[in-house]
C-alpha atoms as a PDB file:
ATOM      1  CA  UNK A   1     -97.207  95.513 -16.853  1.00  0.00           C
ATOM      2  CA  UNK A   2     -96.168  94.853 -13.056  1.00  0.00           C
ATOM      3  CA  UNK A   3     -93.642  92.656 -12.380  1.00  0.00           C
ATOM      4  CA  UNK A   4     -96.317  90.207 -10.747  1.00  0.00           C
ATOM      5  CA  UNK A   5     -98.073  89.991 -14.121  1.00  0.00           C
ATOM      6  CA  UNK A   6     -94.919  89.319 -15.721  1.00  0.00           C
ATOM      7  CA  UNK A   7     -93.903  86.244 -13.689  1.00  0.00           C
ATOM      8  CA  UNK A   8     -97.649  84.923 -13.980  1.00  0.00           C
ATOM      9  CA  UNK A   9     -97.363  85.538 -17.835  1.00  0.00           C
ATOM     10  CA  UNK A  10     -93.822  83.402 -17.691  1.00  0.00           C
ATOM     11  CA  UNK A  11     -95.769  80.485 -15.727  1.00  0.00           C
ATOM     12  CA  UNK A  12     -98.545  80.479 -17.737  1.00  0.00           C
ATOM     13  CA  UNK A  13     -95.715  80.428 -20.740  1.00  0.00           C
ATOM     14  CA  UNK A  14     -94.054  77.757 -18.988  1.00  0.00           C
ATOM     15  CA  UNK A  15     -97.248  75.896 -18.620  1.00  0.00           C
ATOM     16  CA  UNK A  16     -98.315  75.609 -22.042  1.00  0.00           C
ATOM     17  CA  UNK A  17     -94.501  74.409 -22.813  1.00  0.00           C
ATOM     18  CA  UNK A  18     -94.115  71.863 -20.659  1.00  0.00           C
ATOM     19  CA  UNK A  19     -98.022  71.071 -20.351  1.00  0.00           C
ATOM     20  CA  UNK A  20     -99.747  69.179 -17.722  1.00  0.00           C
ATOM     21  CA  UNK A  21     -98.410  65.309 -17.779  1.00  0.00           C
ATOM     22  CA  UNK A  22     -99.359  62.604 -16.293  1.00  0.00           C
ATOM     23  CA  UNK A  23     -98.399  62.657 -12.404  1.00  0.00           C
ATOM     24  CA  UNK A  24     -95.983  59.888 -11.313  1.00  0.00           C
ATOM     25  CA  UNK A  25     -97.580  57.314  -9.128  1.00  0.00           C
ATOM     26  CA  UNK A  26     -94.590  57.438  -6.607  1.00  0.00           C
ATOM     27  CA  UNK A  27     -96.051  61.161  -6.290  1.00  0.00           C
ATOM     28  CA  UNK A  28     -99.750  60.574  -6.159  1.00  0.00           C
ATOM     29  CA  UNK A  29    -100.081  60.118  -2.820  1.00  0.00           C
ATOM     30  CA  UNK A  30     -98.193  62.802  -1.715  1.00  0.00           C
ATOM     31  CA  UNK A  31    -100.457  65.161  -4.130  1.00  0.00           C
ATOM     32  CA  UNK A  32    -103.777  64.207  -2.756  1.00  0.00           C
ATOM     33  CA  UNK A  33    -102.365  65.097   0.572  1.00  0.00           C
ATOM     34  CA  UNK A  34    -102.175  68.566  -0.205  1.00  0.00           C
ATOM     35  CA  UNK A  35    -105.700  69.952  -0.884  1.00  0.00           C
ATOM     36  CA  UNK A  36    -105.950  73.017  -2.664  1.00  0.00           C
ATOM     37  CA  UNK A  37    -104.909  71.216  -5.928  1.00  0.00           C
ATOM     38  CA  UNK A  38    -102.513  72.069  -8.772  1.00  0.00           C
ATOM     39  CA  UNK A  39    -104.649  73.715 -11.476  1.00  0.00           C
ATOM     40  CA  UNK A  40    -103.040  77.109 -13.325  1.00  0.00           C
ATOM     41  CA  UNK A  41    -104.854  79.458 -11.158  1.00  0.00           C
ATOM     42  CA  UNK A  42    -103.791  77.973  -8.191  1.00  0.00           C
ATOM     43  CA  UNK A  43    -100.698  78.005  -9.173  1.00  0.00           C
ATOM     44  CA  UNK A  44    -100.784  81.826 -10.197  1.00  0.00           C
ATOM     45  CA  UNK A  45    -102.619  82.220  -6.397  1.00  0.00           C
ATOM     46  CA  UNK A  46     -99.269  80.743  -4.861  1.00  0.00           C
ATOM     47  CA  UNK A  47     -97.156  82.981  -7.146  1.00  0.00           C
ATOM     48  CA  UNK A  48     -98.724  86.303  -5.331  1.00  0.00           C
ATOM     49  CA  UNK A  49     -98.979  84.849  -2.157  1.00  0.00           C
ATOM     50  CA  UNK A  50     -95.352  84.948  -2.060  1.00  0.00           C
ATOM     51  CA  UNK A  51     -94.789  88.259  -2.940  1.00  0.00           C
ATOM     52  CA  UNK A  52     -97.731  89.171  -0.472  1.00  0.00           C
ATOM     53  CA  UNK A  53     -96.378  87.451   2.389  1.00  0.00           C
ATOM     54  CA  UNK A  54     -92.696  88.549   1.600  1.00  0.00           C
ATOM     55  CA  UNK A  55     -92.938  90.922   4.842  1.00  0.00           C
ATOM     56  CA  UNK A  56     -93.615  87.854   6.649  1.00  0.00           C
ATOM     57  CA  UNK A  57     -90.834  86.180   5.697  1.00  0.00           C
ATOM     58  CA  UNK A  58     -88.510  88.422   6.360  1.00  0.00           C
ATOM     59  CA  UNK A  59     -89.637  88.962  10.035  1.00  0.00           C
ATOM     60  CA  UNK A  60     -89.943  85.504  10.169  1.00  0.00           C
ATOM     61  CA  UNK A  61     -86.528  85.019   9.435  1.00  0.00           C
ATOM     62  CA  UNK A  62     -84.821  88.138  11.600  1.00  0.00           C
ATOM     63  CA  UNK A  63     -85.685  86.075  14.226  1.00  0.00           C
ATOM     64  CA  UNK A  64     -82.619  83.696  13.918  1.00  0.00           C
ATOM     65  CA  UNK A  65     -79.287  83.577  13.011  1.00  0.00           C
ATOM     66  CA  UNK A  66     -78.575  82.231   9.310  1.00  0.00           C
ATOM     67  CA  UNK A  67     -75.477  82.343   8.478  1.00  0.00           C
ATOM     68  CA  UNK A  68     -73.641  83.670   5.043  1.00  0.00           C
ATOM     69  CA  UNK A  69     -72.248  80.531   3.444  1.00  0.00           C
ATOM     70  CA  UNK A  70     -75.250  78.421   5.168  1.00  0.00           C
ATOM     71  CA  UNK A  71     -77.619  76.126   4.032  1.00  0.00           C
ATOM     72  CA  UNK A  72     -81.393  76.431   4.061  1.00  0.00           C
ATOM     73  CA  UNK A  73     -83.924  74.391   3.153  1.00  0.00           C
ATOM     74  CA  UNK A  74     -87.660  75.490   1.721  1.00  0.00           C
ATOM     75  CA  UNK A  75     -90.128  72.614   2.402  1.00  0.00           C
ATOM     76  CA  UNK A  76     -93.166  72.348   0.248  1.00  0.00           C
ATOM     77  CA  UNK A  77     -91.591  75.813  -2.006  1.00  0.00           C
ATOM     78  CA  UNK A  78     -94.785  75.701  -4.649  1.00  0.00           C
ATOM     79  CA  UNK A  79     -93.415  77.740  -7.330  1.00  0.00           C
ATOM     80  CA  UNK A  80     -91.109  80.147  -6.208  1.00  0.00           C
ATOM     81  CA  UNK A  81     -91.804  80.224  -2.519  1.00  0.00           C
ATOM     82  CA  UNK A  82     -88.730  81.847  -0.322  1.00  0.00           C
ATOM     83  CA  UNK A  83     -86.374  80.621  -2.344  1.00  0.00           C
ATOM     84  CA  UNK A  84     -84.661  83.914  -3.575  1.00  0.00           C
ATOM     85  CA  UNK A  85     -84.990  85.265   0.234  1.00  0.00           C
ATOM     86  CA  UNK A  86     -83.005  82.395   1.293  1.00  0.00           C
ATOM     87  CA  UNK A  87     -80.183  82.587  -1.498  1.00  0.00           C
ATOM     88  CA  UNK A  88     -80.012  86.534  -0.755  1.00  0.00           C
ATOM     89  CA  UNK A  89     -79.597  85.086   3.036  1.00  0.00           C
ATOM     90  CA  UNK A  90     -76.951  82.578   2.660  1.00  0.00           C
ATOM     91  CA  UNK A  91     -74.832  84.102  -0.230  1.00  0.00           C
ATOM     92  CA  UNK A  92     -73.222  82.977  -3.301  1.00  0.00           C
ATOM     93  CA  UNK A  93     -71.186  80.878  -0.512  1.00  0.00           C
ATOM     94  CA  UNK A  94     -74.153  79.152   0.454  1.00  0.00           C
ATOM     95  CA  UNK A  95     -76.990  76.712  -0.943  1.00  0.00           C
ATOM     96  CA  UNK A  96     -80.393  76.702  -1.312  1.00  0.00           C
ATOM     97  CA  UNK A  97     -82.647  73.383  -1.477  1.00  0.00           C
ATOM     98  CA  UNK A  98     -86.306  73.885  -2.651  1.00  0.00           C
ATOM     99  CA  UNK A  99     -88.633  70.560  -1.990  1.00  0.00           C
ATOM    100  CA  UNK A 100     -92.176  70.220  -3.631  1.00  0.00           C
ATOM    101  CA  UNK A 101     -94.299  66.870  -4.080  1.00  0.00           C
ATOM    102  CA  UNK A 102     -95.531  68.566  -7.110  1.00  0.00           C
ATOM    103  CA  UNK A 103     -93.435  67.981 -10.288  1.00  0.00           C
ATOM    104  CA  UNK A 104     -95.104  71.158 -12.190  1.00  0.00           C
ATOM    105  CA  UNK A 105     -94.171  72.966  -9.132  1.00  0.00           C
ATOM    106  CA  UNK A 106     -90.943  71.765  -9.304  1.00  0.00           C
ATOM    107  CA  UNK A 107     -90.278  72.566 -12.800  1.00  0.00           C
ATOM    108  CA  UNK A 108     -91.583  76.200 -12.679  1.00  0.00           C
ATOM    109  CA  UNK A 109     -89.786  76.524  -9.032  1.00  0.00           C
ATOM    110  CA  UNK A 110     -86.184  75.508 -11.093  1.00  0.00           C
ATOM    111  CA  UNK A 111     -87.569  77.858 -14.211  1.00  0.00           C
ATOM    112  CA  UNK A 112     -87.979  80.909 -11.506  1.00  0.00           C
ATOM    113  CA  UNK A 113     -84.109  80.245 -10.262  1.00  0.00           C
ATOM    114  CA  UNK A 114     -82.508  80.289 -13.286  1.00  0.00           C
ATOM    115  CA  UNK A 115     -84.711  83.361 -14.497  1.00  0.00           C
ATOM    116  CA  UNK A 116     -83.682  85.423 -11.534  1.00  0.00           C
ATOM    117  CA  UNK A 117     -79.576  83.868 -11.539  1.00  0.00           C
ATOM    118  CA  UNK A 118     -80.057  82.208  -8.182  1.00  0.00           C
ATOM    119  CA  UNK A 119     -76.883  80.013  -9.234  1.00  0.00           C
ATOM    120  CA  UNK A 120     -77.355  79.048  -5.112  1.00  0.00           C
ATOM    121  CA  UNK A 121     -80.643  77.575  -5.545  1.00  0.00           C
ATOM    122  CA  UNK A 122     -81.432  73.820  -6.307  1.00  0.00           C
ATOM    123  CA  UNK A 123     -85.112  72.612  -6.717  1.00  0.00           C
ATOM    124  CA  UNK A 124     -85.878  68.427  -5.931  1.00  0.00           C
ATOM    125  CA  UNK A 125     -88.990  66.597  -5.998  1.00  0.00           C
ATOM    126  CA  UNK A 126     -89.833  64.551  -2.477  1.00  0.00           C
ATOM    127  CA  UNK A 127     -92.439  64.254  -0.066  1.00  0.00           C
ATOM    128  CA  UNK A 128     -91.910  66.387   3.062  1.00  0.00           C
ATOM    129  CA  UNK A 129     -92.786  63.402   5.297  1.00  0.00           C
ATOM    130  CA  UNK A 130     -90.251  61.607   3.624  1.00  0.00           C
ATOM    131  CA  UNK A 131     -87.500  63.795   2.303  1.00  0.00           C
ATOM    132  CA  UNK A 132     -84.612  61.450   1.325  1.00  0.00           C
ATOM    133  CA  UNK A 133     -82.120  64.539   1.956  1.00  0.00           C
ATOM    134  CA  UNK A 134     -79.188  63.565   4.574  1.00  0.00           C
ATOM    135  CA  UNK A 135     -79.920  64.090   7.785  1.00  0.00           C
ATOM    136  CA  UNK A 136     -78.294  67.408  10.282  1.00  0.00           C
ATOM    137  CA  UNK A 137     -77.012  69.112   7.173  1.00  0.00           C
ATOM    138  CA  UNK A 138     -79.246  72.330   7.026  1.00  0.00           C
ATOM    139  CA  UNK A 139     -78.550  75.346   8.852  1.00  0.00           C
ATOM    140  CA  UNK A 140     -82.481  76.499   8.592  1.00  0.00           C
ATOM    141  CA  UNK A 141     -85.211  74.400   7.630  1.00  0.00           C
ATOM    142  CA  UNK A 142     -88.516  76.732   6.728  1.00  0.00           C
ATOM    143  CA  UNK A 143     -92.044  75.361   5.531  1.00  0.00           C
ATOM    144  CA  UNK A 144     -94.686  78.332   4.672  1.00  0.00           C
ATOM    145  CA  UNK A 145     -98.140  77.236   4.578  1.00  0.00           C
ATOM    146  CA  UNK A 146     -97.827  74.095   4.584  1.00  0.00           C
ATOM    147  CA  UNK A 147     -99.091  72.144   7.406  1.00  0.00           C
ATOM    148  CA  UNK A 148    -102.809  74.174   7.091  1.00  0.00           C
ATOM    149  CA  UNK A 149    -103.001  71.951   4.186  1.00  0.00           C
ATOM    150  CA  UNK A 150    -101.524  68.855   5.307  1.00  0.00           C
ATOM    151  CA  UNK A 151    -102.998  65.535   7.787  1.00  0.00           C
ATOM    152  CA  UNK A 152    -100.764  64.497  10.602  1.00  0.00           C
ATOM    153  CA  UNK A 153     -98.513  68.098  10.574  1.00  0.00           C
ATOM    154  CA  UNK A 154     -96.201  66.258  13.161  1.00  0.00           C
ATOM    155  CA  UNK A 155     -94.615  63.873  10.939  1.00  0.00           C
ATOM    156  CA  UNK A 156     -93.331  66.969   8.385  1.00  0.00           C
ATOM    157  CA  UNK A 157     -92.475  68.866  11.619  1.00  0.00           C
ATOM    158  CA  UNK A 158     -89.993  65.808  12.584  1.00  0.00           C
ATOM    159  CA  UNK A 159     -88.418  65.522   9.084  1.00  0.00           C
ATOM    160  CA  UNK A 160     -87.610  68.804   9.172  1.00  0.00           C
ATOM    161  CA  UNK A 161     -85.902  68.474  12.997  1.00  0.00           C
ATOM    162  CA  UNK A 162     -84.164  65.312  11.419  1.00  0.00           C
ATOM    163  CA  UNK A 163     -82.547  67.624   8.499  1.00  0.00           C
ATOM    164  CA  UNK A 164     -81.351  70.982  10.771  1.00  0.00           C
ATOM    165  CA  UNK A 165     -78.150  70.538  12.143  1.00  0.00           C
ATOM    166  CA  UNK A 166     -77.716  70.365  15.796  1.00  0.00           C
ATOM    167  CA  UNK A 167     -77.819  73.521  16.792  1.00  0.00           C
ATOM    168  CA  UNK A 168     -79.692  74.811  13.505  1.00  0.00           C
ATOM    169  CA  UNK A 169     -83.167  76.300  13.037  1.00  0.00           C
ATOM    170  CA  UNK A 170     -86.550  75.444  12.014  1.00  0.00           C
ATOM    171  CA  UNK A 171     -88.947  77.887  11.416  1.00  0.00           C
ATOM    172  CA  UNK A 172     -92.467  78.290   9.954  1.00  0.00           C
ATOM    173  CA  UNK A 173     -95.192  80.595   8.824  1.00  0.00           C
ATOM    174  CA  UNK A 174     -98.863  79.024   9.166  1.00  0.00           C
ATOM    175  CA  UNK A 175    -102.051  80.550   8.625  1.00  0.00           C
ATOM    176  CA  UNK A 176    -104.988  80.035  11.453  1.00  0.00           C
ATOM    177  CA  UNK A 177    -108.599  80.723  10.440  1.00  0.00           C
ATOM    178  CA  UNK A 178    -109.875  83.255  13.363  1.00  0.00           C
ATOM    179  CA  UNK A 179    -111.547  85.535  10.637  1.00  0.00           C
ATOM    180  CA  UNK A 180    -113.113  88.856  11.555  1.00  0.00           C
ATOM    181  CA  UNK A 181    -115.616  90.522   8.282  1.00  0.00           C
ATOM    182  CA  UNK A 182    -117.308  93.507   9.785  1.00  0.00           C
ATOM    183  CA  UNK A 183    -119.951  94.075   9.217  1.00  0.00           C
ATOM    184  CA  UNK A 184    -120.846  90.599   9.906  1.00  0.00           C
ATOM    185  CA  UNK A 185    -122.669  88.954   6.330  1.00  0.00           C
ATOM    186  CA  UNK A 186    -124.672  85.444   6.656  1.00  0.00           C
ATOM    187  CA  UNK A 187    -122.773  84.355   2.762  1.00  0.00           C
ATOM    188  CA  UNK A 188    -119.232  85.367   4.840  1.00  0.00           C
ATOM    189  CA  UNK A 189    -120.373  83.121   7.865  1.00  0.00           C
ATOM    190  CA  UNK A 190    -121.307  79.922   5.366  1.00  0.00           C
ATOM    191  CA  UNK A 191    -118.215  80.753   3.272  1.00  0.00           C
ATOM    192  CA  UNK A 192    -115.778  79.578   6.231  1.00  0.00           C
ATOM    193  CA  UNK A 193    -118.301  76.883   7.415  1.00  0.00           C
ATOM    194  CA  UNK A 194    -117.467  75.057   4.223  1.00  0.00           C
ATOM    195  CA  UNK A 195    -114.022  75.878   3.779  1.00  0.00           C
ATOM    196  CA  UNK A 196    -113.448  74.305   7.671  1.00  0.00           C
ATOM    197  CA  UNK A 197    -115.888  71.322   6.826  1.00  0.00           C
ATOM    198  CA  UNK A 198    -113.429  70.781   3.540  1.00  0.00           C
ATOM    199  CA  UNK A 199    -110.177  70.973   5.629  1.00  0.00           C
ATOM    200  CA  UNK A 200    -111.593  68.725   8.522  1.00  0.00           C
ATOM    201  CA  UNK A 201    -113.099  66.262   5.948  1.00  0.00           C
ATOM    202  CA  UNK A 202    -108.710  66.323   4.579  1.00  0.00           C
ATOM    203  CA  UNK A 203    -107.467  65.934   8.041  1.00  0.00           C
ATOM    204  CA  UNK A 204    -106.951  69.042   8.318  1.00  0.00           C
ATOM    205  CA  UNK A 205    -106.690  71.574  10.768  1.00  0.00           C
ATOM    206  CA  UNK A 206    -107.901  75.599  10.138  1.00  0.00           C
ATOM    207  CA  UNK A 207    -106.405  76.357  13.466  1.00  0.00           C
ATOM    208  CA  UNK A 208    -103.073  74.906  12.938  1.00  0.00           C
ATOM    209  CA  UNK A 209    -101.537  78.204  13.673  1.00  0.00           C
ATOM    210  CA  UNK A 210    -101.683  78.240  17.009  1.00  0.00           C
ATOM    211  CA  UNK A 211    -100.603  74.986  17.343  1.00  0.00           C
ATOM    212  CA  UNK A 212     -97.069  75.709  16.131  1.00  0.00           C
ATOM    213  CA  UNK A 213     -95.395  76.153  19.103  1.00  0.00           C
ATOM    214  CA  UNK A 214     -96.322  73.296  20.700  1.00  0.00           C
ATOM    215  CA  UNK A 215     -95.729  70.956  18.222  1.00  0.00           C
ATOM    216  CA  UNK A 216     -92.043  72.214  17.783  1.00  0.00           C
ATOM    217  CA  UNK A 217     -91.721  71.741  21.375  1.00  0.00           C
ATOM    218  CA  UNK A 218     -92.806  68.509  21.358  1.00  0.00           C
ATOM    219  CA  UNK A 219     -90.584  67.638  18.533  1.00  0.00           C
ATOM    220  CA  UNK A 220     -87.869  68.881  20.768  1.00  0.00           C
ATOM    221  CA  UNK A 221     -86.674  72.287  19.928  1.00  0.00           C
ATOM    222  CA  UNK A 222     -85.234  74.855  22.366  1.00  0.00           C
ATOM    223  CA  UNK A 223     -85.672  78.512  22.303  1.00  0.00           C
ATOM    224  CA  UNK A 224     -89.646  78.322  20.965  1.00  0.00           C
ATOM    225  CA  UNK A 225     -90.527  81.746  20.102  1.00  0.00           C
ATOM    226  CA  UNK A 226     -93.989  82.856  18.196  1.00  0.00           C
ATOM    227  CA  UNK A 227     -95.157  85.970  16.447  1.00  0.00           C
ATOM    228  CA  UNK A 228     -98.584  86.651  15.511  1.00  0.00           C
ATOM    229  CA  UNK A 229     -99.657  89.037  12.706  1.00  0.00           C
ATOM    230  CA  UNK A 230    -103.116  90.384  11.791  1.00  0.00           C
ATOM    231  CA  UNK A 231    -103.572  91.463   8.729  1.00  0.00           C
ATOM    232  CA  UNK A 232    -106.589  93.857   7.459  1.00  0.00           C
ATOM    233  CA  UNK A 233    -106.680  94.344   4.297  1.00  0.00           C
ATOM    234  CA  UNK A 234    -108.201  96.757   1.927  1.00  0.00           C
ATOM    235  CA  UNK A 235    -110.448  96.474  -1.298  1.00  0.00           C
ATOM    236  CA  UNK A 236    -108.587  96.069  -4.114  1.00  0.00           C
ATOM    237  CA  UNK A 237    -105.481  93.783  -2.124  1.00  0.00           C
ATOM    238  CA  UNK A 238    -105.329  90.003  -3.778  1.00  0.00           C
ATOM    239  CA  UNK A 239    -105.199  88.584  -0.107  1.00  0.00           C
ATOM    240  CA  UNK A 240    -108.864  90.187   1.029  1.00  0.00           C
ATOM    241  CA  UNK A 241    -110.550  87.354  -1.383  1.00  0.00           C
ATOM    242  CA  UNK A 242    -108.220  84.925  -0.231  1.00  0.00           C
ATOM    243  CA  UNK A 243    -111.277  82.511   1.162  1.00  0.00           C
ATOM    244  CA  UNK A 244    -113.187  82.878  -2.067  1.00  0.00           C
ATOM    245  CA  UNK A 245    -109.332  81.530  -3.617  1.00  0.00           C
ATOM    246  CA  UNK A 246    -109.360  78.508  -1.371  1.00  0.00           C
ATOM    247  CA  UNK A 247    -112.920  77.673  -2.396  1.00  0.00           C
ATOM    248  CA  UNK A 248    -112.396  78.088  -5.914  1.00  0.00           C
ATOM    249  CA  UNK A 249    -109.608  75.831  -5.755  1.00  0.00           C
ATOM    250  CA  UNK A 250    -111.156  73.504  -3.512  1.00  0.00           C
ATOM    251  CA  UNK A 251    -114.209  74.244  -5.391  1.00  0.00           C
ATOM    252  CA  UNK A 252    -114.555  70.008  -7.010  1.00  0.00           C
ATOM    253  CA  UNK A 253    -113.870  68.712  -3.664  1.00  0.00           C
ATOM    254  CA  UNK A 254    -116.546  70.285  -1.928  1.00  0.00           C
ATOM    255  CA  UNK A 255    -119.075  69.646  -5.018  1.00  0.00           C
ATOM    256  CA  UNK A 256    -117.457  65.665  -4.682  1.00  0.00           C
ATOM    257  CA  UNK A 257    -118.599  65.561  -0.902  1.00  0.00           C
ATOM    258  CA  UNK A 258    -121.709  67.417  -1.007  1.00  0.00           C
ATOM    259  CA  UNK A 259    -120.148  69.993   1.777  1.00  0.00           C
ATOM    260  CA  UNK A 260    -122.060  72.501  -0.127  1.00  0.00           C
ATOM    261  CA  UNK A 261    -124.511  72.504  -3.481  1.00  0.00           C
ATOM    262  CA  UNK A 262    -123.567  74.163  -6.978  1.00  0.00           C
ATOM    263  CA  UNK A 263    -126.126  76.367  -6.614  1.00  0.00           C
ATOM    264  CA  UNK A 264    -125.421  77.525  -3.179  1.00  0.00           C
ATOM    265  CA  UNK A 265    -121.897  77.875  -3.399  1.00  0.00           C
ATOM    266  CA  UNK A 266    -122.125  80.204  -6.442  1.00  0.00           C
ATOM    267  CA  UNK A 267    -124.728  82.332  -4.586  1.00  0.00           C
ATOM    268  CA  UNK A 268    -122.532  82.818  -1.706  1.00  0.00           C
ATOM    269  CA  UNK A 269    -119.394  83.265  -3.268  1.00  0.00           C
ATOM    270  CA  UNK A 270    -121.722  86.224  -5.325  1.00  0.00           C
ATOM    271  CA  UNK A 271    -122.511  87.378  -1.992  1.00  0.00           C
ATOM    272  CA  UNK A 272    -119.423  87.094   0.004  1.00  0.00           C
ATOM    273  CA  UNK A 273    -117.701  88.929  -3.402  1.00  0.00           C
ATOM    274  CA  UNK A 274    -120.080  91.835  -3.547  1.00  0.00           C
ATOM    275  CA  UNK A 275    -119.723  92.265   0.583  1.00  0.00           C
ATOM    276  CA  UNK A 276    -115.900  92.708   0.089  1.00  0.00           C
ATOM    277  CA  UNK A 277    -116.498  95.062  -3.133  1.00  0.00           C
ATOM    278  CA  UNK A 278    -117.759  97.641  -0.448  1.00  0.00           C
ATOM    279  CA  UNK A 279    -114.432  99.525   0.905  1.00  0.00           C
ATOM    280  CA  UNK A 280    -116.044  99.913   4.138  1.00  0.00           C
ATOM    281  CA  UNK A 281    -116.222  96.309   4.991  1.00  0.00           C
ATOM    282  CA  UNK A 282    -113.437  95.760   7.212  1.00  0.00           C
ATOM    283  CA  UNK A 283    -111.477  92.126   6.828  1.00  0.00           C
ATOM    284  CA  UNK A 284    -108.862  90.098   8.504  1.00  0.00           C
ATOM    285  CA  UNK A 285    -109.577  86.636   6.874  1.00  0.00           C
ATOM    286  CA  UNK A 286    -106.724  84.843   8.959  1.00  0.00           C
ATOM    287  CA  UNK A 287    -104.320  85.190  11.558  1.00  0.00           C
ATOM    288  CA  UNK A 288    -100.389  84.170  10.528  1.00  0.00           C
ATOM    289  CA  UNK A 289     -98.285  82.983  13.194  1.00  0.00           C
ATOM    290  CA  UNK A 290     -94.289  82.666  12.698  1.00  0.00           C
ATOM    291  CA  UNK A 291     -92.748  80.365  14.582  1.00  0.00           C
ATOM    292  CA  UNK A 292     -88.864  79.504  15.346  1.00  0.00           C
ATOM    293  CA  UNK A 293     -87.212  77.089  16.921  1.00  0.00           C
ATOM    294  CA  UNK A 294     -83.765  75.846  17.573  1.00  0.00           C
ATOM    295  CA  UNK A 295     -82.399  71.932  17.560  1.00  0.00           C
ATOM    296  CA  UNK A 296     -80.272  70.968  20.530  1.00  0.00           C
ATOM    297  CA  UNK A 297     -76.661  71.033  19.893  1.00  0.00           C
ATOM    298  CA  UNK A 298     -75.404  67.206  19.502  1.00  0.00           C
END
């Protein structure tokens, strides 16, 4: 059994333990804002993007200065997110905050900690808009994947300027839909028609990606710097299906708001599924752009 399967088993454990309850209404609104949902497999989905995207964040955060005995925030940390990247950063000296909306996400986040002795590590329940942590206490503040799903990216993009100290960081992976399937397949083309007609219909924006820069500019950081990664990846990796992921988790949305019928959406996820079967099809179903960013000194 590979140590992926074993942390999926634990969360599916942990699942059936502390079940599904009813969501809090102060959280509600905060849930519906992020659209890919909650449901087991999308939680198992954010459990392998993190150890898929673990080279990522560690490029990502090579790129600043974090110091031992520091504190870092993870905005929006699902279920595990960077959390035990961060404590490994910072040190038994340091601290560790992980944030979610999601209070199933924040019980398996605080279940992952204590399985894996992050004694450094401390998982709350907020709303990245609206945080309620002190303000200029955090050495780094890091969101991964985050605004893609989000309306109004700016406003998380502030709160997390408001909680790095002067002088601290802010830094960010986001994904950016410029997808390349070769050979070209009509299914692959309607596949990412409705999965950007589902995020505009949200607010949201595919593209955010590129955008990064400039809105952590505009929020007022110094020393901007980007790095963008293309990824191709190879039948057989979990992240070349990653559009027929989103669509399965965004799968009652689209069904809600007739973006696409039952019918058709099964035939093309068949189609789009069989296309990336076929080792020869070559895919890069996103770019990922990491972005850093330093606040003023006071």
């Amino acid at each position: 059994m590979t140590s992926q399967t074993v942390i999926q088993a634990r969360e599916a454990e942990h699942c059936h333990s502390i079940g599904d309850p009813p969501t809090p209404t102060h959280v509600k609104a905060a849930l519906t804002a992020y659209m890919l949902g909650s449901d087991p497999s999308e939680r198992a989905r954010l459990h392998q993007q993190a150890a898929d995207l673990l080279p990522h964040a560690r490029a990502l955060l090579d790129h600043v200065a974090l110091p031992a005995g520091g504190r870092a925030l993870d905005l929006g940390c699902g279920p595990c997110g960077v959390l035990e990247l961060l404590a490994e950063r910072v040190g038994p000296g340091g601290q560790v905050i992980g944030l979610d909306c999601n209070p199933i996400h924040v019980a398996l986040a605080r279940t992952f900690a204590h399985e894996q002795g992050l004694a450094n590590v401390e998982v709350v329940e907020g709303d990245a808009r609206h945080t309620a942590l002190s303000p200029a206490t955090f050495d780094l503040v890091h969101a991964r994947l985050l605004l893609v799903n989000i309306p109004g990216p700016q406003e998380v993009v502030a709160e997390m300027v408001r909680l790095a100290r002067p002088g601290g960081w802010v830094v960010g992976l986001e994904g950016d839909l410029t997808a390349v399937c070769y050979p070209a397949h009509p299914a692959s083309d309607r596949l990412y028609e409705i999965i950007s007609a589902t995020y505009r219909a949200d607010g949201a924006d595919v593209h955010i990606g590129r955008r990064l820069p400039e809105l952590w500019r505009a929020a007022g950081l110094e020393e901007v710097g980007v790095e963008a990664r293309a990824d191709v990846y190879p039948a057989g990796h979990p992240r070349r299906t990653i559009m027929l992921d989103l669509v399965r988790s965004m799968r009652a949305k689209i069904l809600e708001r007739e973006l696409a019928g039952e019918r058709e959406l099964d035939e093309v996820m068949g189609a789009v599924r069989d296309h990336l079967a076929d080792p020869r099809t070559l895919v890069m179903p996103h770019l990922s752009f990491l972005v850093w960013g330093r606040k003023p000194p006071a």
